[in-house]
C-alpha atoms as a PDB file:
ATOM      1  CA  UNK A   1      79.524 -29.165 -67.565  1.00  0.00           C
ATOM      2  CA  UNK A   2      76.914 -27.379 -69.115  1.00  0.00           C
ATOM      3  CA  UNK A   3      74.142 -29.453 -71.816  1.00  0.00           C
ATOM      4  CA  UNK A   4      73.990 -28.715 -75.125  1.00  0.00           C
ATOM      5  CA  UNK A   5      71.114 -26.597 -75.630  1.00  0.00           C
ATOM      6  CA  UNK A   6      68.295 -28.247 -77.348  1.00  0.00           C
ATOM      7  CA  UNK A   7      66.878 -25.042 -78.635  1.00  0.00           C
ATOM      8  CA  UNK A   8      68.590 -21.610 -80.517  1.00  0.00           C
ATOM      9  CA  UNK A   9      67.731 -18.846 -78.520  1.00  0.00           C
ATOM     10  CA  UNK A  10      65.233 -16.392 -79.532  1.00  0.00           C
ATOM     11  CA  UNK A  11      66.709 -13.124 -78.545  1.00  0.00           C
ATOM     12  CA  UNK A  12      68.609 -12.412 -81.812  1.00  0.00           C
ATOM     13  CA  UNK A  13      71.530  -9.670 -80.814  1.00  0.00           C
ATOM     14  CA  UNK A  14      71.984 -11.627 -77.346  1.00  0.00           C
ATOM     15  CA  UNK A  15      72.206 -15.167 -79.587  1.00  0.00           C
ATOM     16  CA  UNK A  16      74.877 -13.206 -81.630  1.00  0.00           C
ATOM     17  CA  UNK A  17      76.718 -11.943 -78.905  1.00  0.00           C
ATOM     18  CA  UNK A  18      76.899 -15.338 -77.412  1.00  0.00           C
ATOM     19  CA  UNK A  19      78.344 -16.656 -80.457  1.00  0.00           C
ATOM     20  CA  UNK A  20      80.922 -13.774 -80.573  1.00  0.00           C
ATOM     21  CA  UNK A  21      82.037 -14.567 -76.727  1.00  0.00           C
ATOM     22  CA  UNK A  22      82.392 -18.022 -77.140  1.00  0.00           C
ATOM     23  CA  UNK A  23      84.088 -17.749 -80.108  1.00  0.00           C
ATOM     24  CA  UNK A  24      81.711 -20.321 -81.899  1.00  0.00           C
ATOM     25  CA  UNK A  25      83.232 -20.954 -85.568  1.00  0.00           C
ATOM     26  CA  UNK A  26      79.912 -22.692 -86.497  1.00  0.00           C
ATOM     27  CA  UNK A  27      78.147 -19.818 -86.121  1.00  0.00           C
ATOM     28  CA  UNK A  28      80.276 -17.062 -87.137  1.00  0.00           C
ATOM     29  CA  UNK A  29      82.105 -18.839 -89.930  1.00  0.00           C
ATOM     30  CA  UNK A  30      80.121 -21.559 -91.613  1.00  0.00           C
ATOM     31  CA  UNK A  31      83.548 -22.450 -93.875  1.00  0.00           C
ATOM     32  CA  UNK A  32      84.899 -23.963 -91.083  1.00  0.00           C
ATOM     33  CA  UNK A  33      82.338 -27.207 -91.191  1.00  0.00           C
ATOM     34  CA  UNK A  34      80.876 -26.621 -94.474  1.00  0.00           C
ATOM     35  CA  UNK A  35      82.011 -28.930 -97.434  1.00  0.00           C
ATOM     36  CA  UNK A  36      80.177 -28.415-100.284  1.00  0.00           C
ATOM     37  CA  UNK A  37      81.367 -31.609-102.257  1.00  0.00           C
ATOM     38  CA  UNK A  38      77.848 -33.422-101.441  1.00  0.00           C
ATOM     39  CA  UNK A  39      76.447 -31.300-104.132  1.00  0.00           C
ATOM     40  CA  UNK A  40      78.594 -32.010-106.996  1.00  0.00           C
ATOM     41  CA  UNK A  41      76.467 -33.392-109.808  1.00  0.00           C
ATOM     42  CA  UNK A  42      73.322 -33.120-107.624  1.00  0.00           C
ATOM     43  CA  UNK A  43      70.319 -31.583-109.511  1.00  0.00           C
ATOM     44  CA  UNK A  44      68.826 -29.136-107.503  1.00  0.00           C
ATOM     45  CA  UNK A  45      65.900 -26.852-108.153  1.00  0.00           C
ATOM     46  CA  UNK A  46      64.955 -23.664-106.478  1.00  0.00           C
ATOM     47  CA  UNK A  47      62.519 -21.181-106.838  1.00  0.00           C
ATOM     48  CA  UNK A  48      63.115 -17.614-106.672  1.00  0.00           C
ATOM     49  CA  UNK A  49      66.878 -18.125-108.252  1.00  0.00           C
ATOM     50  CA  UNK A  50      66.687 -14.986-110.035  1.00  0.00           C
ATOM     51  CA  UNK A  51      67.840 -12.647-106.967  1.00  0.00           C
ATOM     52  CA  UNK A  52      68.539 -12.580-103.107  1.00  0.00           C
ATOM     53  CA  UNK A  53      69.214 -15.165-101.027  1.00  0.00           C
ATOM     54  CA  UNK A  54      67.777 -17.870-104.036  1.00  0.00           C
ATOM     55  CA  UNK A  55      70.463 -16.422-106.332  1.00  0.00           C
ATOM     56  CA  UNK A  56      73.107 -16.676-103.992  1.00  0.00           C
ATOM     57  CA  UNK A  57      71.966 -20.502-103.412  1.00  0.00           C
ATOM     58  CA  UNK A  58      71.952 -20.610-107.275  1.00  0.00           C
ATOM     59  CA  UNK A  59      75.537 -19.539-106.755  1.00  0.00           C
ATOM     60  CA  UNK A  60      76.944 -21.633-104.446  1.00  0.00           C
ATOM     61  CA  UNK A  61      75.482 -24.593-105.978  1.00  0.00           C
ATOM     62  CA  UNK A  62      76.818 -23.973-109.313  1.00  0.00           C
ATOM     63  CA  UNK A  63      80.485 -23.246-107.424  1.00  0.00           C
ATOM     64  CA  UNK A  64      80.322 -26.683-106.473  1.00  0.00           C
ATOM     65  CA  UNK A  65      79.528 -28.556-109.165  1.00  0.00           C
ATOM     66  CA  UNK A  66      75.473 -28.916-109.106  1.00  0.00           C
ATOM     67  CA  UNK A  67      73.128 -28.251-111.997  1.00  0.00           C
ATOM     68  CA  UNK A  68      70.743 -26.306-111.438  1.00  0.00           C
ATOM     69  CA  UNK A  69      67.334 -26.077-112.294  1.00  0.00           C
ATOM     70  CA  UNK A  70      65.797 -22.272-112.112  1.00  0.00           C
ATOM     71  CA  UNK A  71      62.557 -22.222-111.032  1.00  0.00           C
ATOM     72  CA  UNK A  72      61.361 -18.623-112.000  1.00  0.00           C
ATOM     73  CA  UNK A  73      59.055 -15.446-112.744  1.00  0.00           C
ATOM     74  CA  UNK A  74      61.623 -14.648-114.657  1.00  0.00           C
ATOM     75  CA  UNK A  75      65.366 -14.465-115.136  1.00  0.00           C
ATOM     76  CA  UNK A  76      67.770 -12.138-114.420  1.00  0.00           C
ATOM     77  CA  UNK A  77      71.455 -11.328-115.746  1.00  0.00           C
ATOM     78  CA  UNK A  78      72.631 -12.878-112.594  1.00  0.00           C
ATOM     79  CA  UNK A  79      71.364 -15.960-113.146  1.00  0.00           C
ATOM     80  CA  UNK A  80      71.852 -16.307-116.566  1.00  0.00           C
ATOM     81  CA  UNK A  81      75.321 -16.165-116.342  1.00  0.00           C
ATOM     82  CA  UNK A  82      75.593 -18.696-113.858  1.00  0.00           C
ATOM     83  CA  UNK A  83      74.432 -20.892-116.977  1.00  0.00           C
ATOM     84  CA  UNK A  84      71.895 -22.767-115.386  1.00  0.00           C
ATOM     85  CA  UNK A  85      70.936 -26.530-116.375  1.00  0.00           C
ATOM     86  CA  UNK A  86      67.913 -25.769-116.942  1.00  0.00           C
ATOM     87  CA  UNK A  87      65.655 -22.028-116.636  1.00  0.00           C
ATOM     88  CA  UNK A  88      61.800 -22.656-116.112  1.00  0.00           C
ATOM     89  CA  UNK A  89      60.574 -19.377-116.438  1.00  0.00           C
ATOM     90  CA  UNK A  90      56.892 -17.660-116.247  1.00  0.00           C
ATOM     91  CA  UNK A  91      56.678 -19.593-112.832  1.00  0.00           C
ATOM     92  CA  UNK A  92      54.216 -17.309-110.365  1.00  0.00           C
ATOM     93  CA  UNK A  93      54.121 -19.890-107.227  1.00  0.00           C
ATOM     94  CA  UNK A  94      50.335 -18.628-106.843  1.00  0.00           C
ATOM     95  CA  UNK A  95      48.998 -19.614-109.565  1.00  0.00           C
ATOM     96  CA  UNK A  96      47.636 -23.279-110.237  1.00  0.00           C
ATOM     97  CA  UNK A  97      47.943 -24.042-113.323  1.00  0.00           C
ATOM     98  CA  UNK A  98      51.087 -22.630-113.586  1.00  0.00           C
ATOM     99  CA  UNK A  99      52.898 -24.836-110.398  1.00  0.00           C
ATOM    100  CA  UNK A 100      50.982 -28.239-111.926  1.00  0.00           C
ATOM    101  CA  UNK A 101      53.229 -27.938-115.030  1.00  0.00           C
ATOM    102  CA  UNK A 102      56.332 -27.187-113.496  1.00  0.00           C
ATOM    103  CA  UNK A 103      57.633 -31.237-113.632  1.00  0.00           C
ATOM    104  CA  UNK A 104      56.231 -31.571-117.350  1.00  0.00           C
ATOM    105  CA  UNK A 105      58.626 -28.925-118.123  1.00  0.00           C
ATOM    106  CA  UNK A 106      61.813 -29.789-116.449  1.00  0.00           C
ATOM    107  CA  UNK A 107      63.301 -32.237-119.025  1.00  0.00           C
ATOM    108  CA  UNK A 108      66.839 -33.377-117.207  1.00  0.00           C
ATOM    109  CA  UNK A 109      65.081 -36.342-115.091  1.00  0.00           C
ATOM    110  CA  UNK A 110      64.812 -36.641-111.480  1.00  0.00           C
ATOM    111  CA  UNK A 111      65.423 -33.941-108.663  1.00  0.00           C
ATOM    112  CA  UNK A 112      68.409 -34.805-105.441  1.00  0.00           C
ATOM    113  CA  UNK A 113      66.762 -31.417-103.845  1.00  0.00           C
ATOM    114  CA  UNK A 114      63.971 -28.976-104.102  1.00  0.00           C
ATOM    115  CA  UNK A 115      64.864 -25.586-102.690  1.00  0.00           C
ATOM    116  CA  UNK A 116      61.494 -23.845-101.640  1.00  0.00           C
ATOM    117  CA  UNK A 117      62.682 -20.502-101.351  1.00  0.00           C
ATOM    118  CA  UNK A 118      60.183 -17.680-102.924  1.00  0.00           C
ATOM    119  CA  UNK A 119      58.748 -15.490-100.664  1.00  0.00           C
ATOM    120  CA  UNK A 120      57.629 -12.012 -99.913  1.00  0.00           C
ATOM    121  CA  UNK A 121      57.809  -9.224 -97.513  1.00  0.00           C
ATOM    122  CA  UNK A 122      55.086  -6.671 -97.040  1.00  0.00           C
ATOM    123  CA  UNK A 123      57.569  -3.566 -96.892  1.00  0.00           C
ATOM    124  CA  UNK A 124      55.727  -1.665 -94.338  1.00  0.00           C
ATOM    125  CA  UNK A 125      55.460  -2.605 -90.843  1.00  0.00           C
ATOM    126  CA  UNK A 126      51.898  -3.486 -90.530  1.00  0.00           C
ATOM    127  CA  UNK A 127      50.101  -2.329 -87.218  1.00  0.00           C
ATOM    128  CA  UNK A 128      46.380  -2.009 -86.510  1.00  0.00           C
ATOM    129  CA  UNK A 129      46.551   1.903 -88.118  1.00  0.00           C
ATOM    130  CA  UNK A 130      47.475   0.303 -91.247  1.00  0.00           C
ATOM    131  CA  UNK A 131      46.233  -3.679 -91.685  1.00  0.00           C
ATOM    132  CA  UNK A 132      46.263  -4.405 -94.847  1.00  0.00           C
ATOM    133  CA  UNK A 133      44.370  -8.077 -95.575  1.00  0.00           C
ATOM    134  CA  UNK A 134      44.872  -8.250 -99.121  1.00  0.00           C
ATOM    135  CA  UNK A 135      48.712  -8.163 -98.729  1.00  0.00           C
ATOM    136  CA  UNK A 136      48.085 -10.523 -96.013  1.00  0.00           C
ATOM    137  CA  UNK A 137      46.722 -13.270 -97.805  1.00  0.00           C
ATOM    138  CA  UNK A 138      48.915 -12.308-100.920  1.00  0.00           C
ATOM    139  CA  UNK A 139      51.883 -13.255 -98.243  1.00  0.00           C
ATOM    140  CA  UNK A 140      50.128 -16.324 -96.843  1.00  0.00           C
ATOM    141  CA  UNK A 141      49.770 -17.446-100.786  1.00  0.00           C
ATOM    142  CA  UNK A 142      53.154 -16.816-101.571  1.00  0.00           C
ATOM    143  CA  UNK A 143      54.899 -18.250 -98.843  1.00  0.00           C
ATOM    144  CA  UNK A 144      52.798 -21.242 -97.500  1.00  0.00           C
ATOM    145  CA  UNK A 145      50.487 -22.212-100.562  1.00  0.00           C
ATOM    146  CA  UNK A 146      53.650 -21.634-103.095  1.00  0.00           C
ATOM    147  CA  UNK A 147      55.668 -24.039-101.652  1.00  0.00           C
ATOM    148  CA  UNK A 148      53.333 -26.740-101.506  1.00  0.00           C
ATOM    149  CA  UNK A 149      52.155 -26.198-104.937  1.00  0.00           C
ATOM    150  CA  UNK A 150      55.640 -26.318-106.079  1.00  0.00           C
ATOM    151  CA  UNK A 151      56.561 -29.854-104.017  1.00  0.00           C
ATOM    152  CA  UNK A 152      53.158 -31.573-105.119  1.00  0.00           C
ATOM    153  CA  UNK A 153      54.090 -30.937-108.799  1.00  0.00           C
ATOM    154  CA  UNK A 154      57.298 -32.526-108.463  1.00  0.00           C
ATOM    155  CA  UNK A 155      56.181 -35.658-106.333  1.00  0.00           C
ATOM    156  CA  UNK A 156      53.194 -36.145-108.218  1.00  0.00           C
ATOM    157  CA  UNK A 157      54.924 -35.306-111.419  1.00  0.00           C
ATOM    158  CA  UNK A 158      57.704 -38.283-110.123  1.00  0.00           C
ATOM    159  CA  UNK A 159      60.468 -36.342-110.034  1.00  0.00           C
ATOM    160  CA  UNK A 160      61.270 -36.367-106.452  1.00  0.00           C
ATOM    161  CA  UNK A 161      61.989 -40.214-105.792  1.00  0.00           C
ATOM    162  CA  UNK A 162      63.314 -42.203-102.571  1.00  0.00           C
ATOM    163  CA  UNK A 163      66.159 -40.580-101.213  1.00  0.00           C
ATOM    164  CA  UNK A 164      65.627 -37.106-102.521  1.00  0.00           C
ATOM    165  CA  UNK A 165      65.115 -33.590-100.268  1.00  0.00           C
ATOM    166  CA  UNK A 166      63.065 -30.946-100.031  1.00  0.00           C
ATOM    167  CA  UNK A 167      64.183 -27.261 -97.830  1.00  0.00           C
ATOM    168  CA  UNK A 168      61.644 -25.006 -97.363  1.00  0.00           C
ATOM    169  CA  UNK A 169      63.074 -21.408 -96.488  1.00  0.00           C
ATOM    170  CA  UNK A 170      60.808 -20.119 -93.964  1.00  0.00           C
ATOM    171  CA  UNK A 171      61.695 -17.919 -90.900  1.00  0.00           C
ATOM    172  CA  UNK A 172      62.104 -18.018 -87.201  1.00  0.00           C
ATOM    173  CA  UNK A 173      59.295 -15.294 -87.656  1.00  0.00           C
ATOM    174  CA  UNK A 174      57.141 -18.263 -87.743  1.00  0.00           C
ATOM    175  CA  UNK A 175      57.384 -19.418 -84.426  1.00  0.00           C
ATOM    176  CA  UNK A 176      54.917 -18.984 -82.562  1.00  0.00           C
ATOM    177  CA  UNK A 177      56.503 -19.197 -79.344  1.00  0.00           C
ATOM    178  CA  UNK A 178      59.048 -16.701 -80.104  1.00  0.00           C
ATOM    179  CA  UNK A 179      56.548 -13.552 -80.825  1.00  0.00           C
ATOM    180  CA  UNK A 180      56.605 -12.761 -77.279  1.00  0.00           C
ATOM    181  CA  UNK A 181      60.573 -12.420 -77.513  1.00  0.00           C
ATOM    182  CA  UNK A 182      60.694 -10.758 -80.742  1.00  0.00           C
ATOM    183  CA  UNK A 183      57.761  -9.103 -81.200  1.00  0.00           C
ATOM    184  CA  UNK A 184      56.858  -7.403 -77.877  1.00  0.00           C
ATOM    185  CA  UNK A 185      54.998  -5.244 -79.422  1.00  0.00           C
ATOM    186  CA  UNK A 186      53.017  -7.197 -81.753  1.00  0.00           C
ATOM    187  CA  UNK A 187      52.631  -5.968 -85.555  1.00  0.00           C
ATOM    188  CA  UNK A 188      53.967  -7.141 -88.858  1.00  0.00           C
ATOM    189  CA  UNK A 189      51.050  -9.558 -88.752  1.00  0.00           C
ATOM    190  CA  UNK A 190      50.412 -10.766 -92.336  1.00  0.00           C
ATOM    191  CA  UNK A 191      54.528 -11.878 -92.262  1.00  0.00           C
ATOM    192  CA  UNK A 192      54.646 -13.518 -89.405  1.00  0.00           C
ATOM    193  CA  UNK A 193      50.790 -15.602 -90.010  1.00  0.00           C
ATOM    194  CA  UNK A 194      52.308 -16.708 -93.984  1.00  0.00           C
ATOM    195  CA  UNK A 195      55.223 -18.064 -91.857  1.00  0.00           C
ATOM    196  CA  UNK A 196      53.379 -20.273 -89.365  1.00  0.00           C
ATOM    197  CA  UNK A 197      51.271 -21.603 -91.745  1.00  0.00           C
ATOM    198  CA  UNK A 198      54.371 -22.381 -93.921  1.00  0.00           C
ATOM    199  CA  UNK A 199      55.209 -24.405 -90.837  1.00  0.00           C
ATOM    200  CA  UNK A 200      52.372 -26.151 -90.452  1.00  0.00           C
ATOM    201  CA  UNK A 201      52.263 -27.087 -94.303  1.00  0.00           C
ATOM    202  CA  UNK A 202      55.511 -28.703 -94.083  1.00  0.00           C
ATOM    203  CA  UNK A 203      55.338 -30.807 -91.017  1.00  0.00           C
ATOM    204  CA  UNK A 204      52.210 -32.020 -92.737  1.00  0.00           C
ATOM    205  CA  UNK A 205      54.120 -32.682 -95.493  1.00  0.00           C
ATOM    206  CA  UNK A 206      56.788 -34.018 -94.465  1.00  0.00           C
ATOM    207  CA  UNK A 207      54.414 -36.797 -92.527  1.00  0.00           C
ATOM    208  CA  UNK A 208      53.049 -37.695 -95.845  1.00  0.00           C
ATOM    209  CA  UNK A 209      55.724 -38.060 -98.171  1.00  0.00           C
ATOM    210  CA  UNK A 210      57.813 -40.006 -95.185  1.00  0.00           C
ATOM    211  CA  UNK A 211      56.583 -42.972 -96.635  1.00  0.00           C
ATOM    212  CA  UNK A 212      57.990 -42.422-100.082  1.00  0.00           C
ATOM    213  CA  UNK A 213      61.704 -41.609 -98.072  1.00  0.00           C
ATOM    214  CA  UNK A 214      61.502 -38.113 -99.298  1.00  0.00           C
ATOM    215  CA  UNK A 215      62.933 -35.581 -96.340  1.00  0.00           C
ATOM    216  CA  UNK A 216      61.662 -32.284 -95.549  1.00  0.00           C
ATOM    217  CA  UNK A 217      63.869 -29.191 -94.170  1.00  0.00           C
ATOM    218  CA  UNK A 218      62.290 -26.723 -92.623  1.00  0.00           C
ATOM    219  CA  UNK A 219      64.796 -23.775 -92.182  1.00  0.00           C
ATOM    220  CA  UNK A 220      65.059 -20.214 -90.763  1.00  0.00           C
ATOM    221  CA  UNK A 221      68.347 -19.099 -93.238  1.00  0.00           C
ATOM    222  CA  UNK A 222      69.885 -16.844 -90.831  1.00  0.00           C
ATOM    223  CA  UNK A 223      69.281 -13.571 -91.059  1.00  0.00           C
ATOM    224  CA  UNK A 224      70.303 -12.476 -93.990  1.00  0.00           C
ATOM    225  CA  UNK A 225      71.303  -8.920 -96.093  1.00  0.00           C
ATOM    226  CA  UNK A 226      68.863  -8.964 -98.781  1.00  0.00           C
ATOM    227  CA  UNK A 227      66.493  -6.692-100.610  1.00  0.00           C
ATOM    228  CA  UNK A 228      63.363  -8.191 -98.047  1.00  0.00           C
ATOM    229  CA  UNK A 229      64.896  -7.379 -94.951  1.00  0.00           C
ATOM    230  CA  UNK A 230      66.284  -4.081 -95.808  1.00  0.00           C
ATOM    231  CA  UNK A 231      63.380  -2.527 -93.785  1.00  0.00           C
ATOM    232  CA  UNK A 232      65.630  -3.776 -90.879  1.00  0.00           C
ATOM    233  CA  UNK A 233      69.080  -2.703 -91.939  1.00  0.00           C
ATOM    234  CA  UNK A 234      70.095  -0.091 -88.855  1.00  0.00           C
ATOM    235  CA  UNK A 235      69.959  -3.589 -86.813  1.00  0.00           C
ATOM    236  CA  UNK A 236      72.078  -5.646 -89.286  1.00  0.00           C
ATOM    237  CA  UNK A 237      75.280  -5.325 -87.552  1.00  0.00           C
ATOM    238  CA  UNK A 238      73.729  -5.269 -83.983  1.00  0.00           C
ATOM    239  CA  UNK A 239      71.670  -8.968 -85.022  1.00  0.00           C
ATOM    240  CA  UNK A 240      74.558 -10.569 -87.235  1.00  0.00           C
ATOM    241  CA  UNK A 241      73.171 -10.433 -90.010  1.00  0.00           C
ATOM    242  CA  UNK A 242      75.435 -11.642 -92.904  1.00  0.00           C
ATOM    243  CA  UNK A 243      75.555 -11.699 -96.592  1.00  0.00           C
ATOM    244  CA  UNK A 244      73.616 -13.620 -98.780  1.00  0.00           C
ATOM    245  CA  UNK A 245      76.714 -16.091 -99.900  1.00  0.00           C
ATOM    246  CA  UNK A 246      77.102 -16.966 -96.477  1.00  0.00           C
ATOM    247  CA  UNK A 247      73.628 -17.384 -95.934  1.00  0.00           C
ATOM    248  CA  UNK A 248      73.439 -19.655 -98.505  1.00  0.00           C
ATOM    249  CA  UNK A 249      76.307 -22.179 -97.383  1.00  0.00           C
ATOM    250  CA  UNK A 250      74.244 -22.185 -93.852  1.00  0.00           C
ATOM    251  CA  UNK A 251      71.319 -23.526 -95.795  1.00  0.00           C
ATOM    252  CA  UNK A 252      73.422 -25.863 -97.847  1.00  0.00           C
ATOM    253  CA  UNK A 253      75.190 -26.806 -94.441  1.00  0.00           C
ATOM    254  CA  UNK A 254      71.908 -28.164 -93.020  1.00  0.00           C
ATOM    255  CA  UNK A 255      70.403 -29.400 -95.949  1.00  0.00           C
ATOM    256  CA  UNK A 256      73.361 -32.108 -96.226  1.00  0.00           C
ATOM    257  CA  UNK A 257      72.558 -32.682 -92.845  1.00  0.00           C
ATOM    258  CA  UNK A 258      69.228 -33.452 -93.325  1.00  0.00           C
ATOM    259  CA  UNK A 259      68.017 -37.317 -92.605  1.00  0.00           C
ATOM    260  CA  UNK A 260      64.815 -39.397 -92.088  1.00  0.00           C
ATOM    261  CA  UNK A 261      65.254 -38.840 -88.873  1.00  0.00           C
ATOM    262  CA  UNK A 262      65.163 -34.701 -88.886  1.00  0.00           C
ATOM    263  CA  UNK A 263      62.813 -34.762 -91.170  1.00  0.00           C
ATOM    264  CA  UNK A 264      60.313 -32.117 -90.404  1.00  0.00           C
ATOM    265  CA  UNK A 265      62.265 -30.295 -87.536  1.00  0.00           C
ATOM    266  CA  UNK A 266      62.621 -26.625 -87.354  1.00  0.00           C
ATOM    267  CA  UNK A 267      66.165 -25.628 -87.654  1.00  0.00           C
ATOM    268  CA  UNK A 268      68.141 -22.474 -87.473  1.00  0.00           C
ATOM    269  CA  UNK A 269      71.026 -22.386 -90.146  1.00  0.00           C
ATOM    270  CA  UNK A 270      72.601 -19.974 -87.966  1.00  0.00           C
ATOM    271  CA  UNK A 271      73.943 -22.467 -85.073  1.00  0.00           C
ATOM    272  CA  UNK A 272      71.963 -25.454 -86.422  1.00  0.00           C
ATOM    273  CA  UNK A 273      69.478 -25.677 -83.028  1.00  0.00           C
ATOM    274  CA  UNK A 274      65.759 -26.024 -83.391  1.00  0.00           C
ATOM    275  CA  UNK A 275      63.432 -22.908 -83.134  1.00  0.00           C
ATOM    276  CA  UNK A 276      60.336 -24.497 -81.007  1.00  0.00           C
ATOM    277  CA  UNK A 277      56.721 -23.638 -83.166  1.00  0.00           C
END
């Protein structure tokens, strides 16, 4: 008999396909382990709620029964008719001042979970003929600096307490031992160096706050049909990629899951292995 592996593997269609031939209901249908009842009258923020894969989180949370706290740029129709607990709006994650304020203006008490989900894509693939260094930093900022200037305003601000969670939505892009898989040919370089360093930042993190009991997720959502990977979309079908509400249970799936004792492990929402760094 065969071990379970310890690791998802990082060939994308052949991981699908794999899932498809052994008929693996975790993977291809998330409802069949997924209760959402944990969240019911959890408060849960998330930035980036407004659209994509952070509004369909918004969703789903709302479905079952959590307030939600909007973390935002701004709002959208979308999320305004999900009637949010609370909007905090004008949020730009790269901004100081800005992130430092967020727990003085969230008025509803303590947060159960933090949903770290704001990012950005460059939209062209970026290759030597066409490095662009401001965008790269601008993604680094987003996407590893964000988040951690989001969760220090909470913790320090005292509204994540013993017990409470964290998810940080980064990417299997970030591994570095998967490039040579997934990127034989290199490129795409200031995406994949904003999502290693988002790595980094939240293993770090999650060391320091393990003191306080707070838990740290750090997850690759799946691969997922949104507005930032629609560079990508011929390969949708081929890689399994899947809707946003789906997408969004798989995150919700693992973040129940999370414990003191996976706290700072890279997981894939898709089949719930570990993507090595």
């Amino acid at each position: 008999m065969s071990a379970t592996p310890v690791y998802s593997d990082p060939d994308q269609p052949a991981r699908f396909a794999k899932a498809k031939e052994e008929n693996n209901q975790r993977y291809l249908d998330i409802t069949t382990v997924y209760d959402p009842s944990f969240l019911k009258g959890k408060r849960v923020a998330i930035t980036g709620a407004n659209r994509g894969i952070g509004l369909a989180l918004a969703t789903e949370l709302v479905e079952a029964g959590g307030e939600l706290i909007a973390l935002v740029r701004s709002s959208s129709d979308e999320l305004e008719a999900l009637k949010p607990a609370e909007i905090v709006k004008g949020i730009d994650v790269t901004n100081d001042e800005e992130c430092k304020n967020i727990a003085g203006q969230i008025k509803g008490g303590p947060i159960d979970i933090l949903i770290n989900n704001a990012g950005y894509f460059m939209e062209e693939v970026e290759t030597l003929d066409n490095l662009n260094f401001p965008e790269q930093l601008k993604t680094v900022d987003i996407c590893a600096c964000g988040p951690l200037r989001v969760s220090a305003s909470l913790i320090n601000g005292g509204l994540l307490k013993e017990g409470s969670k964290i998810i940080m939505i980064t990417s299997q892009g970030g591994s570095v031992s998967w490039r040579t898989v997934q990127n034989p040919n290199g490129c795409d370089y200031g995406h994949h160096m904003s999502k290693a360093a988002a790595n980094m930042m939240s293993v770090l993190l999650s060391q320091e706050v393990k003191s306080k009991g707070i838990m740290i997720g750090v997850f690759h959502p799946g691969f997922n049909k949104t507005e930032m990977t629609a560079k990508y979309k011929e390969i949708w079908e081929k890689e399994g990629a899947v809707d946003p509400s789906i997408g969004a249970k798989r995150v919700f799936y693992e973040a129940g899951r999370l414990s003191m004792e996976t706290t700072g492990k890279f997981i894939n929402c898709e089949d719930g292995l570990e993507i090595p760094w």
